[in-house]
Protein backbone atom coordinates (compact mmCIF):
# COMPACT_ATOMS: atom_id res chain seq x y z
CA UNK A 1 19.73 -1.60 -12.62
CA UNK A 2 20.31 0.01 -16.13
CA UNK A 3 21.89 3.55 -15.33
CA UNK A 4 19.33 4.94 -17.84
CA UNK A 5 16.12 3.63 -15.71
CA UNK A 6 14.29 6.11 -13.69
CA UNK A 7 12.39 4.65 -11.11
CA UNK A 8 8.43 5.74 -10.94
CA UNK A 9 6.42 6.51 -7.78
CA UNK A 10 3.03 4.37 -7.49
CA UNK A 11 0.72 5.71 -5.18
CA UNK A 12 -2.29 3.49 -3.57
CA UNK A 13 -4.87 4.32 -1.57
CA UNK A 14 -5.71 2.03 0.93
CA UNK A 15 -9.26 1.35 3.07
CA UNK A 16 -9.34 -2.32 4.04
CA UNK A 17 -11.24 -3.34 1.01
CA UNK A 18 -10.86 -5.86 -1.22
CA UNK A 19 -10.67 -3.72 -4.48
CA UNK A 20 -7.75 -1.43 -2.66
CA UNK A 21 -5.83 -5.06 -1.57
CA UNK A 22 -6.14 -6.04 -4.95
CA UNK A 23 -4.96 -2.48 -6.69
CA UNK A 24 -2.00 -2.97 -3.77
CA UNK A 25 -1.46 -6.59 -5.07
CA UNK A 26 -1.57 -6.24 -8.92
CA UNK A 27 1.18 -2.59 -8.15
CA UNK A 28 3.45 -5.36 -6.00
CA UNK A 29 3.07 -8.17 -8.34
CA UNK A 30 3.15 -6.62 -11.97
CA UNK A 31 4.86 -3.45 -11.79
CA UNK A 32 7.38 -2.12 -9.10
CA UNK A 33 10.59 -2.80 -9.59
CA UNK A 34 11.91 -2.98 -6.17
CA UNK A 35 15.37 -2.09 -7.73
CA UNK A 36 13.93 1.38 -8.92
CA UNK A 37 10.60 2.29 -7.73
CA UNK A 38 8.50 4.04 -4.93
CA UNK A 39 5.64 2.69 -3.63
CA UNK A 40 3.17 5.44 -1.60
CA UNK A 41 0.68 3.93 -0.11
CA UNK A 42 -2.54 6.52 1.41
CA UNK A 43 -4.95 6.03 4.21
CA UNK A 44 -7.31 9.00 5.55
CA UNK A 45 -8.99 8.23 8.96
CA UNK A 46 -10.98 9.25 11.55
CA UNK A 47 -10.61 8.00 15.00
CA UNK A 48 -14.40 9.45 15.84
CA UNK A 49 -15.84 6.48 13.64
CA UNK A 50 -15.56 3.55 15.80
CA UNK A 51 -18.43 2.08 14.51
CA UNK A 52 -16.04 0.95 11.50
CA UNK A 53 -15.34 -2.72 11.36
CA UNK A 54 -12.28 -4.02 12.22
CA UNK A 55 -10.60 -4.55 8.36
CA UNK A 56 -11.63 -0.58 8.27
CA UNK A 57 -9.92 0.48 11.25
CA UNK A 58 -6.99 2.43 10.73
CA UNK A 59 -4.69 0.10 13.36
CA UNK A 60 -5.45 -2.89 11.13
CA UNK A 61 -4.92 -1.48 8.07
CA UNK A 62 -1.39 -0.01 9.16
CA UNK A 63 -0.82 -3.66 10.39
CA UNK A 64 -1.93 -5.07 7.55
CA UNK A 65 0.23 -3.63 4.89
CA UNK A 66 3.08 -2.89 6.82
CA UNK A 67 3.70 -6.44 6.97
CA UNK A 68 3.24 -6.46 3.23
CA UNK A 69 6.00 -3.73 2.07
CA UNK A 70 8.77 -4.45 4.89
CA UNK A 71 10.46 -6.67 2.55
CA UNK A 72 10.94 -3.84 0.66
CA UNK A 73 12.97 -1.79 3.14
């Protein structure tokens, strides 16, 4: 890493849709340098709304992109 880099924070919001995989996907795939920059990724919830599906419950959305960023550290 160049000493005169600064790294930039990304920040995604996340909801088990395709559109937010995809804005995860293109942030991973184009832009972060992993040498450099943050990645934040945001998911609001409510446990009250069971009736979600499963790709929209909170649990498999953690899951889900946890297995994603842990080669990032």
């Amino acid at each position: 890493m160049d000493n005169n880099t600064k790294g930039v924070t990304y920040f995604c919001a996340i909801d088990g849709s395709p559109a937010a995989y995809e804005s995860f996907q293109l942030v991973m795939r184009d832009v972060l340098r992993e040498e450099c920059d943050k990645l934040v990724l945001g998911h609001v919830f409510n446990t009250k709304k069971d009736y979600l599906p499963f790709n929209m419950k909170q649990q498999y959305i953690q899951d889900t992109y946890e297995s994603k960023i842990i080669q990032l550290g």
